[in-house]
C-alpha atoms as a PDB file:
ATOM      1  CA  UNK A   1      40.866  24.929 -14.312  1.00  0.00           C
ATOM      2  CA  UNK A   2      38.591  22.226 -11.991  1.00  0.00           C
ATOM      3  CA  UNK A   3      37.854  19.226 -13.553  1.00  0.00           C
ATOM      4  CA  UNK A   4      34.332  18.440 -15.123  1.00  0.00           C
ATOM      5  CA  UNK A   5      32.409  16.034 -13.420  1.00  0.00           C
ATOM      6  CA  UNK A   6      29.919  13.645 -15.253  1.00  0.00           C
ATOM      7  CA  UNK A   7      27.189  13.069 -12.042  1.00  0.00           C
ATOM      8  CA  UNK A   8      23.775  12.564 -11.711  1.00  0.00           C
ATOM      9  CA  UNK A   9      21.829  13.623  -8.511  1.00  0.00           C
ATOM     10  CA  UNK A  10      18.248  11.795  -7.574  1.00  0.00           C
ATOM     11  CA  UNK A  11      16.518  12.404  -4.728  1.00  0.00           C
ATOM     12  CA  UNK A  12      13.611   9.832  -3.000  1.00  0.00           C
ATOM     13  CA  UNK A  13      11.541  12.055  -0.651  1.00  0.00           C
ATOM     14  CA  UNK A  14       8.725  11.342   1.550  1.00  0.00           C
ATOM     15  CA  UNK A  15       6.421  14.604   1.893  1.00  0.00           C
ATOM     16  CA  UNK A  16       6.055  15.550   5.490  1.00  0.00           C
ATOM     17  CA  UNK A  17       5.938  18.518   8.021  1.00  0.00           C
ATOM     18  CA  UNK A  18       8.910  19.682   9.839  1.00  0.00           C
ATOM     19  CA  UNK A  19       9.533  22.431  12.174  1.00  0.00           C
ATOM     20  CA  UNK A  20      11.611  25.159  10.196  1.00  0.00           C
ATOM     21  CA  UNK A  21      14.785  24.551  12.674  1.00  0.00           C
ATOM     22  CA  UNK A  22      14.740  20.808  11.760  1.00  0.00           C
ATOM     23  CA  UNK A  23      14.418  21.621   8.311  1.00  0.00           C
ATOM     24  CA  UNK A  24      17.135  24.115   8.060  1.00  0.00           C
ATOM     25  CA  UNK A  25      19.217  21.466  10.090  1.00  0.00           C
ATOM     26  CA  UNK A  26      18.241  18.798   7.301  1.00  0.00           C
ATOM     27  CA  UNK A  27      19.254  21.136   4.675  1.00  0.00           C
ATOM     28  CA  UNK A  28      22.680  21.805   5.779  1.00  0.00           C
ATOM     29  CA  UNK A  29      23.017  17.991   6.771  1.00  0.00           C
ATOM     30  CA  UNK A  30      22.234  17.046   2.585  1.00  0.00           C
ATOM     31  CA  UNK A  31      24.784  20.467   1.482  1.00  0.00           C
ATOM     32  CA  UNK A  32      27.873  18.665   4.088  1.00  0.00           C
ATOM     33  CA  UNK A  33      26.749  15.253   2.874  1.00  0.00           C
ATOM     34  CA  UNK A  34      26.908  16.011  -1.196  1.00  0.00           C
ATOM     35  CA  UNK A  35      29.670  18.059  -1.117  1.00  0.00           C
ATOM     36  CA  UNK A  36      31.834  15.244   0.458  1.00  0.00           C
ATOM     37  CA  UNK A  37      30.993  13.237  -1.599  1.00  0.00           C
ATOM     38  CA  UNK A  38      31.702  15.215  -4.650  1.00  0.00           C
ATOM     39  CA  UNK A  39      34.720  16.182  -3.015  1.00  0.00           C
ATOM     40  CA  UNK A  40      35.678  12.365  -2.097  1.00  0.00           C
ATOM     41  CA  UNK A  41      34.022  10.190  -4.030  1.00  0.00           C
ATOM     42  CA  UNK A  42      34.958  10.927  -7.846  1.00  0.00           C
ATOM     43  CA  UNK A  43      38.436  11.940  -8.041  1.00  0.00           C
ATOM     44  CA  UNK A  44      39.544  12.530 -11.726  1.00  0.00           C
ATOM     45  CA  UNK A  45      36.369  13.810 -13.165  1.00  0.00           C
ATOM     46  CA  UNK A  46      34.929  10.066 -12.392  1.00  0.00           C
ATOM     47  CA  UNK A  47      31.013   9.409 -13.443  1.00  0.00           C
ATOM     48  CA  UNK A  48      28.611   8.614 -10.669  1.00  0.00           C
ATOM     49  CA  UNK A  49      25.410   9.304  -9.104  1.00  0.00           C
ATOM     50  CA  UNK A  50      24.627  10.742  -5.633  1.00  0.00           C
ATOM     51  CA  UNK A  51      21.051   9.708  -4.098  1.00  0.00           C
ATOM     52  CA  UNK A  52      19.315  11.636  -1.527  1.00  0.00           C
ATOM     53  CA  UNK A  53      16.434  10.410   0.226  1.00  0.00           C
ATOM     54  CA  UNK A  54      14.366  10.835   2.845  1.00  0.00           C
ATOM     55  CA  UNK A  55      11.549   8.360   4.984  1.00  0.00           C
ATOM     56  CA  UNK A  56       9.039   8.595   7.590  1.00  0.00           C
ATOM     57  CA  UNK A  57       8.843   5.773   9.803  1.00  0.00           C
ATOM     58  CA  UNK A  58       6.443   5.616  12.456  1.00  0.00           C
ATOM     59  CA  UNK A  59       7.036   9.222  13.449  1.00  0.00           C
ATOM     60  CA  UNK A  60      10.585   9.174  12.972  1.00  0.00           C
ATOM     61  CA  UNK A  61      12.632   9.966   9.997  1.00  0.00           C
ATOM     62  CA  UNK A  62      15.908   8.383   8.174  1.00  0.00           C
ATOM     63  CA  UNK A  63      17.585  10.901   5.607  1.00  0.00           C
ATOM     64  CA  UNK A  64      20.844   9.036   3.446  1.00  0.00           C
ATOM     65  CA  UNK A  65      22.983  10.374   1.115  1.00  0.00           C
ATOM     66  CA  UNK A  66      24.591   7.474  -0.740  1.00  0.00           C
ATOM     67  CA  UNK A  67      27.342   8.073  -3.957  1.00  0.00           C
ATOM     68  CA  UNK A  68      28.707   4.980  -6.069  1.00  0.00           C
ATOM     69  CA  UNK A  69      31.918   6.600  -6.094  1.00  0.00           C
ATOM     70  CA  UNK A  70      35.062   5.100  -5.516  1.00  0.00           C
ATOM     71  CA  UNK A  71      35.075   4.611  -1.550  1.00  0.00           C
ATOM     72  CA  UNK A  72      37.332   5.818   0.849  1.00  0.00           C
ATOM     73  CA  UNK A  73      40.954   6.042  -0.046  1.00  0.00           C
ATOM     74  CA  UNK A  74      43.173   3.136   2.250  1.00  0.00           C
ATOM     75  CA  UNK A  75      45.403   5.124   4.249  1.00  0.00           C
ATOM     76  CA  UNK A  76      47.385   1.935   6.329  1.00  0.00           C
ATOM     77  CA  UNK A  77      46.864   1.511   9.544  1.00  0.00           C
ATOM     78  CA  UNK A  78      45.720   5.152  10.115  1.00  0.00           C
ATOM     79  CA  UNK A  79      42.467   5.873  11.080  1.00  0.00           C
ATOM     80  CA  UNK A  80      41.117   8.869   8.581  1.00  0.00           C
ATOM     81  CA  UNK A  81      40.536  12.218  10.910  1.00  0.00           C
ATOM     82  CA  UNK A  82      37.060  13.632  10.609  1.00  0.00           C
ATOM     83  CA  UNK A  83      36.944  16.655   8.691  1.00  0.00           C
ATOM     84  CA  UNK A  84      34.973  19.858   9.238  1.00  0.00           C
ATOM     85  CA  UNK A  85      31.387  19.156   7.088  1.00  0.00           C
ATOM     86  CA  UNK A  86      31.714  15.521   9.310  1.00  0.00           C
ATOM     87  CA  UNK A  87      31.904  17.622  12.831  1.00  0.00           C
ATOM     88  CA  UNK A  88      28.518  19.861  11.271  1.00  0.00           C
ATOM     89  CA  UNK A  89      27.040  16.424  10.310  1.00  0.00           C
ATOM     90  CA  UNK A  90      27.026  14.910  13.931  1.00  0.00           C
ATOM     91  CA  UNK A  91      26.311  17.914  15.550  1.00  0.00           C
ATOM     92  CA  UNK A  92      23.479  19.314  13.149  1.00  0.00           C
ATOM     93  CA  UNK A  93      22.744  15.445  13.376  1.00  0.00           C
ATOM     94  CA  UNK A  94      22.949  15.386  17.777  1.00  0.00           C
ATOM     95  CA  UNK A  95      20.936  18.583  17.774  1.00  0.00           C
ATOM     96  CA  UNK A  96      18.100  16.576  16.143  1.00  0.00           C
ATOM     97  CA  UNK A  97      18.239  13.591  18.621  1.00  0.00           C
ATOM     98  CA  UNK A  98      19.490  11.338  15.659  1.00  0.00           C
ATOM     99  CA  UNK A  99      22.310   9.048  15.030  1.00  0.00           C
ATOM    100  CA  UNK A 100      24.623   9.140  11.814  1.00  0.00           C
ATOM    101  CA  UNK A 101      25.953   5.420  10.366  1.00  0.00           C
ATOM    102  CA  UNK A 102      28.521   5.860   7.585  1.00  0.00           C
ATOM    103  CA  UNK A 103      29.018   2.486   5.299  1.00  0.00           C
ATOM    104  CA  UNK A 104      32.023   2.638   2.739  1.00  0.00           C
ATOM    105  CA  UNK A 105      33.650   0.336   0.191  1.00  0.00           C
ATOM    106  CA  UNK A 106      34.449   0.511  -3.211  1.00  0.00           C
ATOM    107  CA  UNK A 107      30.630   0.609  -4.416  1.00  0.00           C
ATOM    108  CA  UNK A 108      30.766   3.650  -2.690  1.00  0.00           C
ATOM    109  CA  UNK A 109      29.753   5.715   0.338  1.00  0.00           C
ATOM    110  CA  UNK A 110      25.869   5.992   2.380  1.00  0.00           C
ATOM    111  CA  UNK A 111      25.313   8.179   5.390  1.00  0.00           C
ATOM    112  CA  UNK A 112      22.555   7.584   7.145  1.00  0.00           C
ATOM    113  CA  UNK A 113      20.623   9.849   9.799  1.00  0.00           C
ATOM    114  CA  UNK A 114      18.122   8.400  12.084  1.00  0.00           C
ATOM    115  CA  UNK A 115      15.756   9.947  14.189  1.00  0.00           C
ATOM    116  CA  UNK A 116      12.920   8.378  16.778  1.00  0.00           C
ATOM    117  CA  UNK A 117       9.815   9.208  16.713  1.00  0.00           C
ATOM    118  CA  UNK A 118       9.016  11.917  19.339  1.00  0.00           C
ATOM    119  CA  UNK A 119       9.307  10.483  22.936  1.00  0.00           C
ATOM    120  CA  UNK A 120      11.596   8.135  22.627  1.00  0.00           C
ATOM    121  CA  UNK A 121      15.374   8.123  22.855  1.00  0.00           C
ATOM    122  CA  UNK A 122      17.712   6.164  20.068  1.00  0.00           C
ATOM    123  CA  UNK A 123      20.195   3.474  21.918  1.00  0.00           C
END
């Protein structure tokens, strides 16, 4: 029998208009991005919160998904191997002309998703 989890999920979401491909690409981006962190965050049935949100900024967007969970797990000198919701991530993320920054320690976990405003190109 799974383990019960004791999480909270809040979400911070500016209201704008999107083209129904973007947003169906923005909705599988938050699915990936919450169920990794469910899945990697709070091992043991650990408490926690997950925070979505979402920001306009002069035309562009940012969309994070941030967890206080327990960070990554240290794995030596090994380099941890992208796993399949990561691979949808960047390319759901590429298809949208945005960039993807992951930040992890033991406060927990953010990925963030940038994208320009139309006409202009991220470095």
């Amino acid at each position: 029998m799974p383990q019960k989890c004791h999480l909270s999920a809040a979400t911070a979401c500016a209201t704008s208009a999107l083209v129904s491909s973007e947003a169906v690409s923005l909705g599988l981006i938050v699915t990936e991005l919450v169920i990794n962190a469910l899945k990697h965050g709070f091992p043991g049935g650990a408490e926690g919160q997950i925070l979505v949100s979402y920001d306009v900024q002069n035309a562009g967007w940012r969309l994070s998904v941030a967890d206080n969970g327990s960070g990554p797990k240290e794995t030596g000198n090994e380099s941890p191997h992208p796993g399949l919701g990561t691979s949808i991530v960047e390319a759901l993320a590429h298809q949208l002309n945005a960039t993807v920054q992951k930040t992890s320690g033991p406060q927990g976990t953010t990925v963030t998703i940038t994208a320009p405003a139309v006409g202009t190109e991220q470095p």
